[in-house]
PDB file of N, CA and C in Angstrom:
ATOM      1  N   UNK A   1      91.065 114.712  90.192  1.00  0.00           N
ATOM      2  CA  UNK A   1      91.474 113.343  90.448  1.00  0.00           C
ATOM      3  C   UNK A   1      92.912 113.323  90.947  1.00  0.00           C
ATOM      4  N   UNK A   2      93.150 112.271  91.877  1.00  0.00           N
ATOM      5  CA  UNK A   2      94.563 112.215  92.136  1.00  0.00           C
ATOM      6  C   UNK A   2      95.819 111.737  91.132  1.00  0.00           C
ATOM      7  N   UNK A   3      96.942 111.785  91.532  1.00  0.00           N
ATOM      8  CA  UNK A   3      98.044 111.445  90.211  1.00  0.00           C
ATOM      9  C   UNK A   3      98.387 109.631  90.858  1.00  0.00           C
ATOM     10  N   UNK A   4      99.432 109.705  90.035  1.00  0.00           N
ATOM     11  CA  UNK A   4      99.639 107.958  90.632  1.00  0.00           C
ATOM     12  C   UNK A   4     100.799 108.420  91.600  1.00  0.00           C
ATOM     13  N   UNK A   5     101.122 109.802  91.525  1.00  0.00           N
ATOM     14  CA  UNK A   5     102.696 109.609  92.592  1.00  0.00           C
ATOM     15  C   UNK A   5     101.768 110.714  93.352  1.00  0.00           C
ATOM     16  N   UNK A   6     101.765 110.395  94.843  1.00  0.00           N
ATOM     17  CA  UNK A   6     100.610 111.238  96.078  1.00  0.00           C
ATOM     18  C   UNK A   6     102.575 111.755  96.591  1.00  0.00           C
ATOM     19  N   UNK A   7     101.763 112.819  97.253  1.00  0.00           N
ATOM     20  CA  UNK A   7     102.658 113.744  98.486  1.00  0.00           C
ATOM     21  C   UNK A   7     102.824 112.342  99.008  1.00  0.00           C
ATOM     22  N   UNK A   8     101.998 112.634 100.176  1.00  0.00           N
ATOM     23  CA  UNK A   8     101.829 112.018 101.236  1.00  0.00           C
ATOM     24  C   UNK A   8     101.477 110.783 101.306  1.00  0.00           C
ATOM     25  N   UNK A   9     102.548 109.986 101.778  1.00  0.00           N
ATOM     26  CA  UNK A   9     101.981 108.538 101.824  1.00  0.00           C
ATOM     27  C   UNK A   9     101.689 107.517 103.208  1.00  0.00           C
ATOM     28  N   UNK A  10     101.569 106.408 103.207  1.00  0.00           N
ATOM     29  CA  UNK A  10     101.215 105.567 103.658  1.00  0.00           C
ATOM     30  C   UNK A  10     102.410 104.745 104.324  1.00  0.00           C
ATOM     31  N   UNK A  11     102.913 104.912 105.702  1.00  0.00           N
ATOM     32  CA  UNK A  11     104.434 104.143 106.003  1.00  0.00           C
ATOM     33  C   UNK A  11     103.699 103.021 107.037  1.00  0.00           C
ATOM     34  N   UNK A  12     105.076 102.158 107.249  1.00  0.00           N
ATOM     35  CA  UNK A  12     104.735 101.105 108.258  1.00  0.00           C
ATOM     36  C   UNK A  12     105.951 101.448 109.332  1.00  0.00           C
ATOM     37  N   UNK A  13     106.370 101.509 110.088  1.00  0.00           N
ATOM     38  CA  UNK A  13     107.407 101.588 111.083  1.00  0.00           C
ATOM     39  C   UNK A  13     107.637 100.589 112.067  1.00  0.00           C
ATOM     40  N   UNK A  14     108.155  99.893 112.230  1.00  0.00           N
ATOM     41  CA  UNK A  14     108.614  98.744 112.791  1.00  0.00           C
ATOM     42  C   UNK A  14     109.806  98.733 113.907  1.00  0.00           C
ATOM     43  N   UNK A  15     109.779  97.726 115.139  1.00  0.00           N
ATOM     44  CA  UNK A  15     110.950  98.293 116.184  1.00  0.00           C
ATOM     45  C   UNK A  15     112.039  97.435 115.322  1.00  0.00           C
ATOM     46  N   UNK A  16     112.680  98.257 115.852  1.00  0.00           N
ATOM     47  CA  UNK A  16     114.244  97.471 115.053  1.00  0.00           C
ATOM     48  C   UNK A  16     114.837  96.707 116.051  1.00  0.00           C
ATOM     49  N   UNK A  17     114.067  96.950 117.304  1.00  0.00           N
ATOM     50  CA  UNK A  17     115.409  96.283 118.472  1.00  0.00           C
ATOM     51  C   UNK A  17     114.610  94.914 118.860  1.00  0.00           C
ATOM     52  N   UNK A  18     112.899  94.701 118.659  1.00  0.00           N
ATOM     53  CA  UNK A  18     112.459  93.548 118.134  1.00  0.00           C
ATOM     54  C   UNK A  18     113.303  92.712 117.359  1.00  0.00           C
ATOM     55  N   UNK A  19     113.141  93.299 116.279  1.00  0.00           N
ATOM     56  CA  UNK A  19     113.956  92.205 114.921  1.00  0.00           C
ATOM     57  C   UNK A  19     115.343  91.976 115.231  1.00  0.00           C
ATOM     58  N   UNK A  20     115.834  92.755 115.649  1.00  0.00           N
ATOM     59  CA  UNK A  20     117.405  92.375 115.713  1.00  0.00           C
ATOM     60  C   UNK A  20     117.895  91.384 116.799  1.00  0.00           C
ATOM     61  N   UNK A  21     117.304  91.456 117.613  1.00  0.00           N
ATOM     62  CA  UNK A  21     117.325  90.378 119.347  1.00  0.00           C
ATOM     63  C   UNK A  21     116.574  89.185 118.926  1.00  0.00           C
ATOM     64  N   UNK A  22     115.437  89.619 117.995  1.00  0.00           N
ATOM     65  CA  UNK A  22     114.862  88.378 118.276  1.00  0.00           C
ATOM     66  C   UNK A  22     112.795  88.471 119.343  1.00  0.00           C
ATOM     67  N   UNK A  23     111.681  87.980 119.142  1.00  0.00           N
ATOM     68  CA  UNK A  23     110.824  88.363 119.722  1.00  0.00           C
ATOM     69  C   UNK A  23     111.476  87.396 120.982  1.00  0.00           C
ATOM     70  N   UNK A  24     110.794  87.778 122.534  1.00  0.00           N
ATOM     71  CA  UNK A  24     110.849  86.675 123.265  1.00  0.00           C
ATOM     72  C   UNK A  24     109.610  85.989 123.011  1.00  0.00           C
ATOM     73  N   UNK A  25     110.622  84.809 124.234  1.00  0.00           N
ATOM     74  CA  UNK A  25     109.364  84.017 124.162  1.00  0.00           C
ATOM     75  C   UNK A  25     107.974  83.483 124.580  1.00  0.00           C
ATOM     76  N   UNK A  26     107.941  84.873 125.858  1.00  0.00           N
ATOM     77  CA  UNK A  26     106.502  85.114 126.150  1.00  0.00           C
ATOM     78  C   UNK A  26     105.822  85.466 125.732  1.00  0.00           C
ATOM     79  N   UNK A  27     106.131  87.069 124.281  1.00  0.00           N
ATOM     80  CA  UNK A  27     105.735  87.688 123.725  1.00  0.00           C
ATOM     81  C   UNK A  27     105.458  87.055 122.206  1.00  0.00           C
ATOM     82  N   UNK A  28     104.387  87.321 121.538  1.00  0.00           N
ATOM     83  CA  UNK A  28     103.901  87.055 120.695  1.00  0.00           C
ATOM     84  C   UNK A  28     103.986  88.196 119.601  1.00  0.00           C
ATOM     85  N   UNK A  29     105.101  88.163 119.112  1.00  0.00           N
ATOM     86  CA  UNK A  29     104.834  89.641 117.599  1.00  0.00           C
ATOM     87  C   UNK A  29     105.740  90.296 117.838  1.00  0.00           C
ATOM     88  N   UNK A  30     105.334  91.798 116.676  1.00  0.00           N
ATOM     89  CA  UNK A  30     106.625  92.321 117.307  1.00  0.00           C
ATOM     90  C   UNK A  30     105.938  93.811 116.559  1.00  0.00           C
ATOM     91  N   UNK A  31     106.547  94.772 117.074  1.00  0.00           N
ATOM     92  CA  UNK A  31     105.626  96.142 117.174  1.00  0.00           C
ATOM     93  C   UNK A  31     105.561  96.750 116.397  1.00  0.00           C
ATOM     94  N   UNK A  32     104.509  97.366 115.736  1.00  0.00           N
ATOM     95  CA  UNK A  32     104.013  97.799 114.527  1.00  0.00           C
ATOM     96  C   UNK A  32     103.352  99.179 114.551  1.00  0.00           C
ATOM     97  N   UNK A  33     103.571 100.229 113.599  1.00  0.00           N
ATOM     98  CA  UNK A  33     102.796 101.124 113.926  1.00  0.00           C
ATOM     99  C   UNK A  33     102.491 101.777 112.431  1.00  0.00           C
ATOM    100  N   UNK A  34     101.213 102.519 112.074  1.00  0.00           N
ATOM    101  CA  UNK A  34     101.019 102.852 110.910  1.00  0.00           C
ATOM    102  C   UNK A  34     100.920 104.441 110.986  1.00  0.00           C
ATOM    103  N   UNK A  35     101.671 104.899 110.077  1.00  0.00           N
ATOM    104  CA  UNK A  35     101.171 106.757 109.767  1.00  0.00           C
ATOM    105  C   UNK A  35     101.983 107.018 108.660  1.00  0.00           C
ATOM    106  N   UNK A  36     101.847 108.311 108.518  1.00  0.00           N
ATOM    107  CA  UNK A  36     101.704 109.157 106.894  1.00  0.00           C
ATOM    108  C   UNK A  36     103.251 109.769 106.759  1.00  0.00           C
ATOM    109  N   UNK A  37     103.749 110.147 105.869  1.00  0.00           N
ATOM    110  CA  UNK A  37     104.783 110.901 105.930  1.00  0.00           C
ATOM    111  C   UNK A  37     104.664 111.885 104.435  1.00  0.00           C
ATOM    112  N   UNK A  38     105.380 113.163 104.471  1.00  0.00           N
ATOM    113  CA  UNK A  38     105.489 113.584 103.256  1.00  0.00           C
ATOM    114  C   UNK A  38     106.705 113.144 102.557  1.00  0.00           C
ATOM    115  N   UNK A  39     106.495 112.925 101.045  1.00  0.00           N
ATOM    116  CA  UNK A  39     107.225 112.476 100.521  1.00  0.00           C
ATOM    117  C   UNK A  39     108.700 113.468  99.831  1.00  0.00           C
ATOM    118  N   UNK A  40     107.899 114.585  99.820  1.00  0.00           N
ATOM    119  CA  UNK A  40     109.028 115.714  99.827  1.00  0.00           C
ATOM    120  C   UNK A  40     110.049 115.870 100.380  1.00  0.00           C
ATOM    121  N   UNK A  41     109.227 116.276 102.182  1.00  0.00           N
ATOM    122  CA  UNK A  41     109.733 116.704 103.230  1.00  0.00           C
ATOM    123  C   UNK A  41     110.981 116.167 103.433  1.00  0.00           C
ATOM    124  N   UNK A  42     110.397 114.431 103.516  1.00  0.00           N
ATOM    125  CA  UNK A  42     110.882 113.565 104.084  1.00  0.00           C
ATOM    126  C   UNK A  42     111.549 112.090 103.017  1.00  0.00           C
ATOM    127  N   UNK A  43     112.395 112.680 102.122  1.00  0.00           N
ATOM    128  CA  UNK A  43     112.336 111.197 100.907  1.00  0.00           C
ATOM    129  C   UNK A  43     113.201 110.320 101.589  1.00  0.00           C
ATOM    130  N   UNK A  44     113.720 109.916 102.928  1.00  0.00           N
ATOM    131  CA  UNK A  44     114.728 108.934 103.166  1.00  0.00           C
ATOM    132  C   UNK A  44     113.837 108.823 104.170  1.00  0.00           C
ATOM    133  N   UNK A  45     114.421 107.201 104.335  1.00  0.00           N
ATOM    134  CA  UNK A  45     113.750 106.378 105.277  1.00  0.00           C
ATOM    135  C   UNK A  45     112.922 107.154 106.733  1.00  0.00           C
ATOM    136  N   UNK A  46     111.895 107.030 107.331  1.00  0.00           N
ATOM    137  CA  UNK A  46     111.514 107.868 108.386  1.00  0.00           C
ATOM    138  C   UNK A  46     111.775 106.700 109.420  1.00  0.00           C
ATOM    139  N   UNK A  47     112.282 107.669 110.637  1.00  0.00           N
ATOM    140  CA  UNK A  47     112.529 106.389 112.326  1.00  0.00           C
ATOM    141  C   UNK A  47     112.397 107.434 113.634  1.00  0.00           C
ATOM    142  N   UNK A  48     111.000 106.942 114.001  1.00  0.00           N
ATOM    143  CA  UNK A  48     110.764 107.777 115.257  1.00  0.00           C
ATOM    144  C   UNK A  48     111.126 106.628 116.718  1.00  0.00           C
ATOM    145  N   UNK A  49     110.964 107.376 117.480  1.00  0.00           N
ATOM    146  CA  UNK A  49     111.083 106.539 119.022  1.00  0.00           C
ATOM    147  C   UNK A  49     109.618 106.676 119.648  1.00  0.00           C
ATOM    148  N   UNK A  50     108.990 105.046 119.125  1.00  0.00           N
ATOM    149  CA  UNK A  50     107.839 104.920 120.007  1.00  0.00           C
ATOM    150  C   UNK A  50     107.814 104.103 120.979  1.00  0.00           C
ATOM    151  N   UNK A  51     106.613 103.898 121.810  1.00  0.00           N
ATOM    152  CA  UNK A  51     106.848 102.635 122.906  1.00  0.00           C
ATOM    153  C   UNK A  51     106.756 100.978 121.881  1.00  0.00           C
ATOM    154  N   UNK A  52     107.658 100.552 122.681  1.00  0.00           N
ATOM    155  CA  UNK A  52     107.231  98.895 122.049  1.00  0.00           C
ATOM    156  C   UNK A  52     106.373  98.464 123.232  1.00  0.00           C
ATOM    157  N   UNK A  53     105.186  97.943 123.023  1.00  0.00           N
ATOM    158  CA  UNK A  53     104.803  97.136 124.217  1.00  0.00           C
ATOM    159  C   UNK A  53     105.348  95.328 124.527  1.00  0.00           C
ATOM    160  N   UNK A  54     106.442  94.933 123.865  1.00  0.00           N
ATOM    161  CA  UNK A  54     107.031  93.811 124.076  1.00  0.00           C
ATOM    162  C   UNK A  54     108.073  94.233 124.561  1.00  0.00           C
ATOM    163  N   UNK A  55     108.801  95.175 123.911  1.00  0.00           N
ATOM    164  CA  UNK A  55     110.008  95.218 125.144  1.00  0.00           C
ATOM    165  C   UNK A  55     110.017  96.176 126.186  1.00  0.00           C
ATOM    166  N   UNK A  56     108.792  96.615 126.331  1.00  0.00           N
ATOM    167  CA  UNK A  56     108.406  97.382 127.552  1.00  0.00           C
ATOM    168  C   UNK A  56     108.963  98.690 127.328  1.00  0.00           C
ATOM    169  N   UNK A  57     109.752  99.463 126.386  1.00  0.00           N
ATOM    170  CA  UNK A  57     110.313 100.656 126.695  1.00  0.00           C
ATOM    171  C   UNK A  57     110.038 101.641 125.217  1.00  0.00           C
ATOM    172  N   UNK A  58     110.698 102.436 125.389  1.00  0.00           N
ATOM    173  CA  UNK A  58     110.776 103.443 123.783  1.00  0.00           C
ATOM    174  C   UNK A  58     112.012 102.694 123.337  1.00  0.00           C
ATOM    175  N   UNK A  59     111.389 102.488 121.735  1.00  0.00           N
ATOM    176  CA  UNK A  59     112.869 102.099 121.000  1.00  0.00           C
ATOM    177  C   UNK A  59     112.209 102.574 119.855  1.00  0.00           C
ATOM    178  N   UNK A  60     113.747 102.521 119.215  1.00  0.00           N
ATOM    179  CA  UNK A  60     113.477 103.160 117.775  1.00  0.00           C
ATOM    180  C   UNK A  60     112.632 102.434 117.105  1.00  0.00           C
ATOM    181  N   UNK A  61     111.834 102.870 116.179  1.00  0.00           N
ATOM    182  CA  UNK A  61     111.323 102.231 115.220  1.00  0.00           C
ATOM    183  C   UNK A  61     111.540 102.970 113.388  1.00  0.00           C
ATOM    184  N   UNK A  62     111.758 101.939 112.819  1.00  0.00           N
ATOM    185  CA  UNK A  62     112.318 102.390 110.878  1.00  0.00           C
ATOM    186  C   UNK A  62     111.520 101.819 110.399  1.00  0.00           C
ATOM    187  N   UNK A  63     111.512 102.805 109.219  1.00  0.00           N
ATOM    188  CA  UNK A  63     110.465 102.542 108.078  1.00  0.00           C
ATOM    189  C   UNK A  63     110.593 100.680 107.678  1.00  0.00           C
ATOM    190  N   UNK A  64     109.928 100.153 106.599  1.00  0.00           N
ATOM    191  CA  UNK A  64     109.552  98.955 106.467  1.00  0.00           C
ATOM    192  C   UNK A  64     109.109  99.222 104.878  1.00  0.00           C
ATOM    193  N   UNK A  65     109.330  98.135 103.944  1.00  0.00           N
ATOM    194  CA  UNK A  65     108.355  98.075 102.744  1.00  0.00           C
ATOM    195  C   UNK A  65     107.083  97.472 102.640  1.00  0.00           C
ATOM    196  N   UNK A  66     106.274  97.687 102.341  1.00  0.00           N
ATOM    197  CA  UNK A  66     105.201  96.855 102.002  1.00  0.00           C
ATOM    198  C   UNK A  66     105.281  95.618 101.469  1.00  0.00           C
TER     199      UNK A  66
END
């Protein structure tokens, strides 16, 4: 059976350059992406560079709480 504290968990990653500007106002939302991280590996916040499809380019995206 599993424990209550897993390796590997469950992150949300979010653009930061969304939230901080503001969404426009053609665009509806703001960019979201879901994957795993180890909790070992990795115990501080995780921030990769994915595409946003609202602001058209790669921007950073940081972890998020549930």
């Amino acid at each position: 059976m599993a424990k209550g504290k897993d390796v590997r968990v469950t992150v949300i990653l979010e653009c930061t350059s969304c939230v901080r500007n503001g969404v426009n106002k053609a665009s509806k939302g703001i960019s979201r992406y879901i994957t795993q991280k180890n909790r070992r590996n990795t115990p501080n916040g995780l921030e990769l560079r994915k595409f946003c499809p609202y602001c058209y380019k790669h921007t950073l995206h940081g972890e998020i709480k549930k």
